[in-house]
Protein backbone atom coordinates (compact mmCIF):
# COMPACT_ATOMS: atom_id res chain seq x y z
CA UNK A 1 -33.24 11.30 26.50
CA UNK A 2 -30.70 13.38 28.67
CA UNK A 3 -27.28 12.78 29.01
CA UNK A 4 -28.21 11.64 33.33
CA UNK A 5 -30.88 9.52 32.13
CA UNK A 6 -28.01 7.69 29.56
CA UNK A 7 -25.74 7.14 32.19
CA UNK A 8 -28.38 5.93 35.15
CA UNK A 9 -29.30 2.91 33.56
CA UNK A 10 -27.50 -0.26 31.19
CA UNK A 11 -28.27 0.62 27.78
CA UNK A 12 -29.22 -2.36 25.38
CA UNK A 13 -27.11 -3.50 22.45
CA UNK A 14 -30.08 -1.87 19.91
CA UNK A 15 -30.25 1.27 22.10
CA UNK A 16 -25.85 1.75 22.03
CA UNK A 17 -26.27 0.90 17.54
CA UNK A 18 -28.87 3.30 17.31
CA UNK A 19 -27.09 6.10 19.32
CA UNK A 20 -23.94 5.43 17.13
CA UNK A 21 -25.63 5.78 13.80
CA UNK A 22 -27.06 9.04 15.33
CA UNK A 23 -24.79 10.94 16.40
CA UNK A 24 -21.07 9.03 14.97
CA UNK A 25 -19.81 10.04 11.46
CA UNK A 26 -20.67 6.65 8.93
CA UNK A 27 -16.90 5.97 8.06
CA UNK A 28 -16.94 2.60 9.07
CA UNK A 29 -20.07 -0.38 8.80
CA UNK A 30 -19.15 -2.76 12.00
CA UNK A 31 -20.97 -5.95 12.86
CA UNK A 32 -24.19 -5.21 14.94
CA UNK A 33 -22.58 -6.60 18.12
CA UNK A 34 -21.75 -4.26 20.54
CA UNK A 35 -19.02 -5.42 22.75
CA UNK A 36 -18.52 -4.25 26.63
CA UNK A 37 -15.32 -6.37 27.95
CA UNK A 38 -12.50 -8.72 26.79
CA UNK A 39 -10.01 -11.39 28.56
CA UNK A 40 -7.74 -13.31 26.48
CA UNK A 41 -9.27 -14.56 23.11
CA UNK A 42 -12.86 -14.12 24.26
CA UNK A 43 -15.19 -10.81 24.13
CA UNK A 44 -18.54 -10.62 25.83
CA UNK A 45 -21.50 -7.69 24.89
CA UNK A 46 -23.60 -6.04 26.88
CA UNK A 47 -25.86 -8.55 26.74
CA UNK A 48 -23.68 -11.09 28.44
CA UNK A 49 -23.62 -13.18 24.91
CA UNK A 50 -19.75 -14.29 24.81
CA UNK A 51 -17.77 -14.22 21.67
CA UNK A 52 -14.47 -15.53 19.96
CA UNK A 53 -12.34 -12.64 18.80
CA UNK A 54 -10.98 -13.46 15.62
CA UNK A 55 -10.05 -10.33 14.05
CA UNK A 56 -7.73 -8.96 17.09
CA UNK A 57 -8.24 -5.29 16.40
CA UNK A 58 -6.74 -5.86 13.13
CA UNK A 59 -3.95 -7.86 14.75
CA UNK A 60 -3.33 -5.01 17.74
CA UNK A 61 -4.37 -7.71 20.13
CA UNK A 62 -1.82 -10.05 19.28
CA UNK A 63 -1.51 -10.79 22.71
CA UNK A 64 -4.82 -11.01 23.72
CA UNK A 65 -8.16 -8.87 25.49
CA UNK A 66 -6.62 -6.72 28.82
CA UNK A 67 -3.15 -8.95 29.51
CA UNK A 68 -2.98 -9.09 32.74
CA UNK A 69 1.19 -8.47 32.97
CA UNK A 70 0.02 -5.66 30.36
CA UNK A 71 -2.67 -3.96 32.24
CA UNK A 72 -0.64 -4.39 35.13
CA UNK A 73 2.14 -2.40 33.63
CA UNK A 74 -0.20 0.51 32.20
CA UNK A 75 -2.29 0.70 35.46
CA UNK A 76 1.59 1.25 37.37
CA UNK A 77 2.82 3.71 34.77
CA UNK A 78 -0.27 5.81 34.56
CA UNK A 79 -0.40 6.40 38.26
CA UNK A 80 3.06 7.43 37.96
CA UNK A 81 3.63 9.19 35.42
CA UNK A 82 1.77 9.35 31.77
CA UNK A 83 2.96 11.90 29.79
CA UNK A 84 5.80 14.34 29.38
CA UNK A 85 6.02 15.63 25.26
CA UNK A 86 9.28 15.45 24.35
CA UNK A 87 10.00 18.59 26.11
CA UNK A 88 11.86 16.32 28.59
CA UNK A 89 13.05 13.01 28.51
CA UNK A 90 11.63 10.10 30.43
CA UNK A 91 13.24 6.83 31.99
CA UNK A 92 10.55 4.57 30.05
CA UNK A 93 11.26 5.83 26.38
CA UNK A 94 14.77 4.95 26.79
CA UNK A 95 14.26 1.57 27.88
CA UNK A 96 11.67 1.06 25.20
CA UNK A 97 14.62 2.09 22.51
CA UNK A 98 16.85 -0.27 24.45
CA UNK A 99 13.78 -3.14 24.58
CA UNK A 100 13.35 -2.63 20.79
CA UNK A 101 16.92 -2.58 19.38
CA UNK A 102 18.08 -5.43 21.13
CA UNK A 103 15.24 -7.59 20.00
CA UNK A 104 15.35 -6.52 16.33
CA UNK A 105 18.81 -5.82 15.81
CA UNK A 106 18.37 -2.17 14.54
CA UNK A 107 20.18 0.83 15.38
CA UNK A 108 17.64 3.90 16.01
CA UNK A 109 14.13 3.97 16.85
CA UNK A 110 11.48 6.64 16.35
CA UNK A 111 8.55 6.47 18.07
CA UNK A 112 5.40 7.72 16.82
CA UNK A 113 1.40 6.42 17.59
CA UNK A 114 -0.21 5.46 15.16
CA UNK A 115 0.64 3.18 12.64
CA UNK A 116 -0.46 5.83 9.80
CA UNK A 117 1.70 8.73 11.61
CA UNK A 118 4.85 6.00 11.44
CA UNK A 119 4.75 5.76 7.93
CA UNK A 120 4.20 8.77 7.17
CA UNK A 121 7.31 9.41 9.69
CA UNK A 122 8.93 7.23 6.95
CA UNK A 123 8.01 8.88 3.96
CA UNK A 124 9.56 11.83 5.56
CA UNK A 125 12.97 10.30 6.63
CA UNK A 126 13.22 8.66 2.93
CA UNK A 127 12.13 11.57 1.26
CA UNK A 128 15.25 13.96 3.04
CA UNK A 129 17.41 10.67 2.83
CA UNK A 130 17.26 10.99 -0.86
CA UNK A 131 18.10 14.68 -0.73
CA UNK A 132 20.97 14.49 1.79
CA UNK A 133 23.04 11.48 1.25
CA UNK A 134 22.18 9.92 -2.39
CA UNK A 135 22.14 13.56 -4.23
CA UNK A 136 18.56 13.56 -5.47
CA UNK A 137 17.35 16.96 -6.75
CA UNK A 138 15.30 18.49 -4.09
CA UNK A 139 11.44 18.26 -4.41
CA UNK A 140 12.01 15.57 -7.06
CA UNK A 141 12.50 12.43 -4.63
CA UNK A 142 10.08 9.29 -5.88
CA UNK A 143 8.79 6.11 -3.50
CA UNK A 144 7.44 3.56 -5.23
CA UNK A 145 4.57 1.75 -3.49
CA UNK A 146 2.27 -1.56 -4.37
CA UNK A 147 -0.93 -1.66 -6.18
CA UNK A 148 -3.58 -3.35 -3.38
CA UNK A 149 -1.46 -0.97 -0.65
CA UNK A 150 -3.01 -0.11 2.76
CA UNK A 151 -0.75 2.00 5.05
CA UNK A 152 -3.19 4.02 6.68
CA UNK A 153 -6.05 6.75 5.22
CA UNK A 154 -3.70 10.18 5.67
CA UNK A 155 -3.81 12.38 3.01
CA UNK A 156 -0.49 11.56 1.49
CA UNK A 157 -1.11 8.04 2.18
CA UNK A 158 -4.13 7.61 0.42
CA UNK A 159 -2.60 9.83 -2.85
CA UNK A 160 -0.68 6.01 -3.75
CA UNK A 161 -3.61 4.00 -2.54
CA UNK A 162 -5.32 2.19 -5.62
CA UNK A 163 -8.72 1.85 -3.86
CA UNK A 164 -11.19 4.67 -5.51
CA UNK A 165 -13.65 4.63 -1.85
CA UNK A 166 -9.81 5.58 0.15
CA UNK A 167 -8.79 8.34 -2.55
CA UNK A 168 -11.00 9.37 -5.18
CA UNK A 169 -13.10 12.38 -3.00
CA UNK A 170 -10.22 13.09 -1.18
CA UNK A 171 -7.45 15.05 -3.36
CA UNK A 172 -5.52 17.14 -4.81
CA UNK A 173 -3.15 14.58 -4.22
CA UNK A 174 0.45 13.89 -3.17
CA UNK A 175 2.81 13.95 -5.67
CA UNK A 176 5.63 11.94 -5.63
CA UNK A 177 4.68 8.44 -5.91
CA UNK A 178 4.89 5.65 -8.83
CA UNK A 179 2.39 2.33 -7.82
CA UNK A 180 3.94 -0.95 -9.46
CA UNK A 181 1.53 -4.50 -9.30
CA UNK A 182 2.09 -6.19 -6.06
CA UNK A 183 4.26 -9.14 -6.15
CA UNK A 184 5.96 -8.60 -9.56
CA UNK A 185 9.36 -7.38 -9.41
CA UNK A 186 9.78 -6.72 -12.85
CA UNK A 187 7.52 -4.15 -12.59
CA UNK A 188 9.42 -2.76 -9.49
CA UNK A 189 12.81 -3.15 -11.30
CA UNK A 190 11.47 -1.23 -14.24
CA UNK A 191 9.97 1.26 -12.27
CA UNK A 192 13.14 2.70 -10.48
CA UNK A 193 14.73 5.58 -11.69
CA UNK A 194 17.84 8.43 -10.63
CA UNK A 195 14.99 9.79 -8.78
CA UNK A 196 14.11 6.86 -6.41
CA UNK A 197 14.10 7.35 -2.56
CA UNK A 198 12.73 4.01 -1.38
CA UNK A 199 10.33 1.38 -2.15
CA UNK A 200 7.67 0.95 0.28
CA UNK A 201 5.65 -2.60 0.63
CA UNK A 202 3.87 -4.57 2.66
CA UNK A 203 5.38 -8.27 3.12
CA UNK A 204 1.72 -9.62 3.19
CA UNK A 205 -1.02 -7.27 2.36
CA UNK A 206 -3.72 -7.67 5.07
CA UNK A 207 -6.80 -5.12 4.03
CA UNK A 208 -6.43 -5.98 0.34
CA UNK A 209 -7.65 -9.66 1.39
CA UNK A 210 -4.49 -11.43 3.35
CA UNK A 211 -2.42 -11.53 -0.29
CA UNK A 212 0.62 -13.55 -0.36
CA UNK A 213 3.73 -11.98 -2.46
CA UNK A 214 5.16 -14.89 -4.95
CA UNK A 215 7.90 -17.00 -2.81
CA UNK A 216 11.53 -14.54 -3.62
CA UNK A 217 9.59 -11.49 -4.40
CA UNK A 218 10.93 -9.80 -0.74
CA UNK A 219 14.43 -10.93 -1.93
CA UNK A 220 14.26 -9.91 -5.19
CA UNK A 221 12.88 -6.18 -3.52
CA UNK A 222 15.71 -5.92 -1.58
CA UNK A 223 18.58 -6.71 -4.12
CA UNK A 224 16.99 -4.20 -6.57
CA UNK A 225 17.19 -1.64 -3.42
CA UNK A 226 20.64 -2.72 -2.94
CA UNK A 227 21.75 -2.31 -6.52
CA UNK A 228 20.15 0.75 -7.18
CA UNK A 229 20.80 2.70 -3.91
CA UNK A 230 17.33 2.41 -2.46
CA UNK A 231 15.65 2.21 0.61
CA UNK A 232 13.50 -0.64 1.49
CA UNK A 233 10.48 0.42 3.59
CA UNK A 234 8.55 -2.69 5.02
CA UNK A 235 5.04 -2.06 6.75
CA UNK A 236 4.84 -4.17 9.32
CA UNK A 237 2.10 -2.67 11.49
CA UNK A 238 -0.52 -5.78 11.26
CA UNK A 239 2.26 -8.65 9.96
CA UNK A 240 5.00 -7.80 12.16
CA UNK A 241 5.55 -8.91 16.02
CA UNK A 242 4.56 -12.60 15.40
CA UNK A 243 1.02 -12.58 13.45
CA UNK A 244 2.51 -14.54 10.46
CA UNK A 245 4.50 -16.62 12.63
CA UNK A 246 7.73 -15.49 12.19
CA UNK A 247 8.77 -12.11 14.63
CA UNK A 248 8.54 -10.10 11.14
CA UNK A 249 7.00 -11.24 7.96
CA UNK A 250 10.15 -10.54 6.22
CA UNK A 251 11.92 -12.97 8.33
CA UNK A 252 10.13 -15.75 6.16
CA UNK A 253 12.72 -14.90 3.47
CA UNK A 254 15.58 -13.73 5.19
CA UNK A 255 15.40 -10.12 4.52
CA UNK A 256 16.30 -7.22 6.25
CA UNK A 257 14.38 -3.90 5.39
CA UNK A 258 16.24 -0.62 6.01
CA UNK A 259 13.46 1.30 7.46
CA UNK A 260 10.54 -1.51 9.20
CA UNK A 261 7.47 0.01 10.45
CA UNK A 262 5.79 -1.01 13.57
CA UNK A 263 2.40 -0.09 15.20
CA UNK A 264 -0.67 -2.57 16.10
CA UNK A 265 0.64 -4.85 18.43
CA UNK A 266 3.19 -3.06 19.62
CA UNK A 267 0.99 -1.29 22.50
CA UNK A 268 -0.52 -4.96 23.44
CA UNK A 269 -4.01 -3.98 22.52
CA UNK A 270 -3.92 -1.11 25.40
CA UNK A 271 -2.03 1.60 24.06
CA UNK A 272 -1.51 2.82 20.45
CA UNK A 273 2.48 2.68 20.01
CA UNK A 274 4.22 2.75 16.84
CA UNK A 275 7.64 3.10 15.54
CA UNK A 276 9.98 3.27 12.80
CA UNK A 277 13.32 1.15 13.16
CA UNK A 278 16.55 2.11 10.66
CA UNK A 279 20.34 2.37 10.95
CA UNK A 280 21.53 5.68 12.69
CA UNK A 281 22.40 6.44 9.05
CA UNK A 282 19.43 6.53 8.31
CA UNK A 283 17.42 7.89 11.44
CA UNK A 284 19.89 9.56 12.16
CA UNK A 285 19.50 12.57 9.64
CA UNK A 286 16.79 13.45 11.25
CA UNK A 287 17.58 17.41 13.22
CA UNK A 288 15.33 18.87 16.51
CA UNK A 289 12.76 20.33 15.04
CA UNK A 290 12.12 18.63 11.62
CA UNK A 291 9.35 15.88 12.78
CA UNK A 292 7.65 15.41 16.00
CA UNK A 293 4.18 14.11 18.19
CA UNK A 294 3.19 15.46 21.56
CA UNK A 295 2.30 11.92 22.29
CA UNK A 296 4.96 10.06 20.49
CA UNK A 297 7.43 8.53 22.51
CA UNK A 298 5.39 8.94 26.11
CA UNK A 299 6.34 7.07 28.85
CA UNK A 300 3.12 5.58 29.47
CA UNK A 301 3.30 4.17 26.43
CA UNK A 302 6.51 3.60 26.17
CA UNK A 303 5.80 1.40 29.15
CA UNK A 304 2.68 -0.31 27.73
CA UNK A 305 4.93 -1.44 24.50
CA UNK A 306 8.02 -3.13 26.55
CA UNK A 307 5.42 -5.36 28.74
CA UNK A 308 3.89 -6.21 25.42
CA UNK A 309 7.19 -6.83 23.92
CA UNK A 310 8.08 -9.03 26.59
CA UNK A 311 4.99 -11.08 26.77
CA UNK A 312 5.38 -11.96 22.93
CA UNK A 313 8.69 -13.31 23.84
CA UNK A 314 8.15 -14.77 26.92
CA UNK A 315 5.68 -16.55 26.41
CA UNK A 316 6.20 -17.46 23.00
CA UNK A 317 3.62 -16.03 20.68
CA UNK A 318 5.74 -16.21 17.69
CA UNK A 319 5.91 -20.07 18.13
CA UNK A 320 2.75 -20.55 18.66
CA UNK A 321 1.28 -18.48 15.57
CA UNK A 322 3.56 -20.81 13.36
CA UNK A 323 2.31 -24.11 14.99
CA UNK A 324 -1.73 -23.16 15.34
CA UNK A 325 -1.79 -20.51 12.27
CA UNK A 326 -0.76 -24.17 10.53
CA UNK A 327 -3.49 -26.19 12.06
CA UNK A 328 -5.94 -23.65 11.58
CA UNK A 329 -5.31 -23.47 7.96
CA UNK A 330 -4.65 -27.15 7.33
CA UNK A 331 -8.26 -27.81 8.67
CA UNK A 332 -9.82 -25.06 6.83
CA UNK A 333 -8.72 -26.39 3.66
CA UNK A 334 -10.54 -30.07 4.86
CA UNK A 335 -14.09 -27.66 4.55
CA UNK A 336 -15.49 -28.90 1.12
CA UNK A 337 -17.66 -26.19 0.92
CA UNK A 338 -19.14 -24.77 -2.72
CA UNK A 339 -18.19 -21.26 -1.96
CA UNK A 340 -14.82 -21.06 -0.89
CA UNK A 341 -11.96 -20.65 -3.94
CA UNK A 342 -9.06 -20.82 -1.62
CA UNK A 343 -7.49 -19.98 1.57
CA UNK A 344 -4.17 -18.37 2.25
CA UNK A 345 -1.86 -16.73 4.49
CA UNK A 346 0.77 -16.88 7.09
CA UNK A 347 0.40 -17.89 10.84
CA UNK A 348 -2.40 -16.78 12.04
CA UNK A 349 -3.36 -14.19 9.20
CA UNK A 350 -5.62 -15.98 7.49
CA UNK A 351 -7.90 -15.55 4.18
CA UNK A 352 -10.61 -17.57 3.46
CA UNK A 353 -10.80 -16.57 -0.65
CA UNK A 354 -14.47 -17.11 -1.48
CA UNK A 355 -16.02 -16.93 -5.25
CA UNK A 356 -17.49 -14.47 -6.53
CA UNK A 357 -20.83 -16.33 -6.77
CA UNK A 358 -20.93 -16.68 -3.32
CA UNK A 359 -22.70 -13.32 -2.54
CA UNK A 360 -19.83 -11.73 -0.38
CA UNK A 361 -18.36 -12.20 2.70
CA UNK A 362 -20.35 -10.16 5.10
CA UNK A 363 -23.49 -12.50 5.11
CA UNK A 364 -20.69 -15.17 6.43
CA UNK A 365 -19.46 -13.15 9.07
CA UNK A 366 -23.21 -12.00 10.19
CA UNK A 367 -24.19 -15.53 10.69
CA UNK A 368 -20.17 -15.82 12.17
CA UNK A 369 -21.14 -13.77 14.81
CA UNK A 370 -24.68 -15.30 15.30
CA UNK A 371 -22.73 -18.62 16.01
CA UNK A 372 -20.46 -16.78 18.71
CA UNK A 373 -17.22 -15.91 16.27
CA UNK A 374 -16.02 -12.42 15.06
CA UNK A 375 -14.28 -12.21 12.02
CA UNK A 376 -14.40 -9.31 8.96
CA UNK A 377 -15.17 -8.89 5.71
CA UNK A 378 -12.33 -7.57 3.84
CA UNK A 379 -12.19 -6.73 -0.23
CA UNK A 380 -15.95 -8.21 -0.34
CA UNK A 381 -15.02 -11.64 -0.91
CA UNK A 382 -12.39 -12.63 1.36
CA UNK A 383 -13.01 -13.57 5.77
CA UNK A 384 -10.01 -12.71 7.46
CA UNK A 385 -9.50 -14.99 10.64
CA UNK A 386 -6.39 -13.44 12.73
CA UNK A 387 -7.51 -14.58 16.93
CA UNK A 388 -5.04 -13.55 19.19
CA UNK A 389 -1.56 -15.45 19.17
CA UNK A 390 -2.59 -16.83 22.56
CA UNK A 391 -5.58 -18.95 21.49
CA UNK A 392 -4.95 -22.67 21.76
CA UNK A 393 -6.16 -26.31 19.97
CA UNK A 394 -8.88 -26.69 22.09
CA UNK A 395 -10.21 -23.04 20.77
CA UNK A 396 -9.39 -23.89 17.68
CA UNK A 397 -11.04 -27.04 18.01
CA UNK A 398 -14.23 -25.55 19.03
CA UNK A 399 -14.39 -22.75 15.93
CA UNK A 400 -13.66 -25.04 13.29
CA UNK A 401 -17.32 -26.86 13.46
CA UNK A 402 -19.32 -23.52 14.03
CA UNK A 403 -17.46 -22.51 10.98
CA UNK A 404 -17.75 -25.49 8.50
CA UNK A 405 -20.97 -25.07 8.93
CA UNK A 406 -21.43 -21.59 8.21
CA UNK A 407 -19.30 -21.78 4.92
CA UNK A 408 -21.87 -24.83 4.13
CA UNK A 409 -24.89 -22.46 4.61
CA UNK A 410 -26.64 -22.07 1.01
C-alpha cells in the first residue's frame, strides 16, 4: 500500500495495530484500542466506540482530553510565537516562573520537558550541590534512591532502577547511587554517609503498582536530610499537581522537599512541560553553560503550562480528587470479589491489588476496555484507575457497575 493510498481513505482500528507492529519499535504492549479524539474524561476510536479514560496519560491529563481554556491558550501562542531556545528570552517563560513560584512557594524554577530530562536536571544540580557548598570530594557525590523507583528510562536513571526488563541489557551503568527499601527509613538513615548529595523518592510510587509509603516515612526522610545536610529530591511528575488530592503528595504530611520535580500534568495533556523547583541556593549554582534544552523553557509551552496551572486552581481539581478519589475507593472496597487482595492509594491514584492467583491484571483491563473503560496493567497484578480530576459522581457512578462486574468475571 502507498503512502497516497494510506492517507485517501479512514483506516480501520485492525489496519492502524497492524501498521504499528510493522513498522514501530515493540517497547511498549498497549491495549488493542486505537483511539482518534478526546474531550474531557471520555475518548472515542476510530471506530466511533466511546471510552472512559481512566489512566490520564499516566496522570498528564489531569485536567482532562483537549481543555478547551487549554487548547485555547496553545492554539493563541502557537500562532504567535512557539519557540525561541534560550538564545533569547521570551515574555511567556517569565510569567510561567512567576505562575509557578507563587503557587508553590519556591524560589527558582528550571524548566525542562520531559519528566525524565527534569530529574535528571536534578541529579545534576545535587550532584554539583554536593561539590560546591557541602565540601564533598569531587566525583565521589552519592544519591540514594528507593527500591520499586520509576523516574524515567534514561541511562543514568535506569542504573538505580531495581526492575531487571528497565536495566539489565542496558549498562555499563551509572555509578553513584545506593537503593534503600521503599518506605523504611531505617534503611535510609543507615544508608547516608559523608558522601551523600540527596535522597531522591517518590511520595507514592505509581509504576511500581500505586505503593503507599508507611504514614511518617516523608517526615522521617526529611529530618534525616535535615540532620545530615542532605537534599531531599521528591518526584512528583505523576503525584504532584492534584492527582492524590492534595496540590503535592508531600503535602499529605506536611513536608517540604528542597528540590520537587514536576512534569505530566504540568503541560495540561497538550504540551510536555516539566520543571524542577528549589531555593535560589540551590538552583541557583547553576552557571550559563552547565545544563540546557533547545526546547526547555519555550514560550509555547511555557504558555500551555500557566493555562493548565490555572485551570487546576480555578476550577478546583485538587478538591475534587480528594472528595471523588474517596468515593471511588470507598466503593471499590464494597466489590466482594475473589480476586482482589486490596486496594490503595491517594485521590484519584488508585490500585486495585489483585492476588496472585488471579492470572494478572491485563485480562481485567482487556475485558475493561471491552466494557467501554481504559485502565493499565501495572507490576502484573495491580489496575491502576487515575480518570482525569474533572470526572464527576455521575461518571463514577456509571464505572463502578461495568467494573464490579469485571473483577467478578471467573
Amino acid at each position: 500500500m502507498t503512502t497516497s493510498e494510506t492517507t485517501d481513505r479512514k483506516l480501520t482500528s485492525q489496519e492502524i495495530i497492524a501498521l504499528s507492529d510493522k513498522l514501530g519499535a515493540h517497547n511498549y504492549k498497549p491495549l488493542d484500542v486505537v483511539l482518534t479524539r478526546g474531550e474531557g474524561v471520555w475518548v472515542w476510536d476510530v471506530e466511533g466506540n466511546k471510552y472512559l479514560d481512566c489512566l490520564s496519560a499516566y496522570s498528564a491529563l489531569n485536567q482532562g482530553h483537549s481543555h478547551p481554556r487549554i487548547v485555547e491558550t496553545m492554539v493563541e501562542q502557537a500562532q504567535r510565537l512557539a519557540l525561541t531556545s534560550r538564545a533569547f528570552r521570551n515574555d511567556q517563560l517569565a510569567l510561567f516562573y512567576r505562575d509557578l513560584v507563587e503557587l508553590t512557594g519556591y524560589e527558582m524554577v528550571l524548566p525542562m520537558n520531559t519528566g525524565a530530562e527534569a530529574v535528571e536536571s536534578a541529579l545534576k544540580v545535587a550532584r554539583k550541590w554536593a561539590y560546591t557548598v557541602k565540601g564533598v570530594p569531587r566525583n565521589q557525590a552519592e544519591i540514594i534512591t528507593a527500591e520499586g523507583n520509576f523516574h524515567g528510562r534514561t541511562i543514568s536513571v535506569i542504573s538505580f532502577s531495581t526492575e531487571p526488563l528497565y536495566k539489565d541489557d542496558f549498562g555499563p551503568h551509572t555509578p553513584g547511587f545506593v537503593t534503600v527499601p521503599y518506605g523504611d527509613a531505617d534503611a535510609l538513615a543507615a544508608a547516608i554517609t559523608p558522601n551523600t548529595a540527596a535522597v531522591l523518592i517518590e511520595p507514592i510510587q505509581g509504576e511500581a503498582g500505586v505503593i503507599v509509603p508507611p504514614e511518617g516515612y516523608l517526615r522521617r526522610v526529611r529530618e534525616l536530610c535535615d540532620e545530615h545536610n542532605v537534599l531531599f529530591i521528591a518526584d512528583e511528575i505523576q503525584t504532584g499537581l492534584g492527582r492524590t488530592g492534595k496540590l503535592f503528595a508531600c503535602d499529605h504530611e506536611g513536608v517540604r522537599p528542597d528540590m520537587m520535580v514536576l512534569g505530566k500534568a504540568l503541560g495540561g495533556g497538550m504540551y510536555p512541560v516539566s520543571a524542577v523547583l528549589a531555593s535560589e541556593e540551590i538552583l541557583g549554582i547553576l552557571q550559563p553553560g552547565e545544563h540546557g534544552s533547545t526546547f526547555g523553557g519555550n514560550p509555547l509551552g511555557a504558555a500551555v503550562a500557566r493555562a493548565a496551572l490555572r485551570v487546576i486552581v480555578e476550577e478546583n481539581l485538587v478538591e475534587n480528587a480528594a472528595k471523588l478519589g474517596e468515593y471511588f475507593r470507598d466503593h471499590l472496597e464494597e466489590i466482594n470479589s475473589p480476586h482482589i487482595d486490596h486496594i490503595r492509594g491517594k485521590g484519584l491514584l488508585i490500585g486495585v491489588v489483585l492476588k496472585p492467583e488471579a492470572g494478572g491484571a491485563r485480562r481485567f483491563c482487556e475485558e475493561l476496555k471491552e466494557r467501554g473503560i481504559l485502565a493499565k496493567e501495572t507490576h502484573e497484578n495491580v489496575i491502576r484507575f487515575a480518570p482525569p480530576l474533572i470526572i464527576d459522581k455521575e461518571t463514577i457512578d456509571w464505572a463502578l457497575p461495568i467494573i464490579r462486574d469485571v473483577l467478578m468475571m471467573p
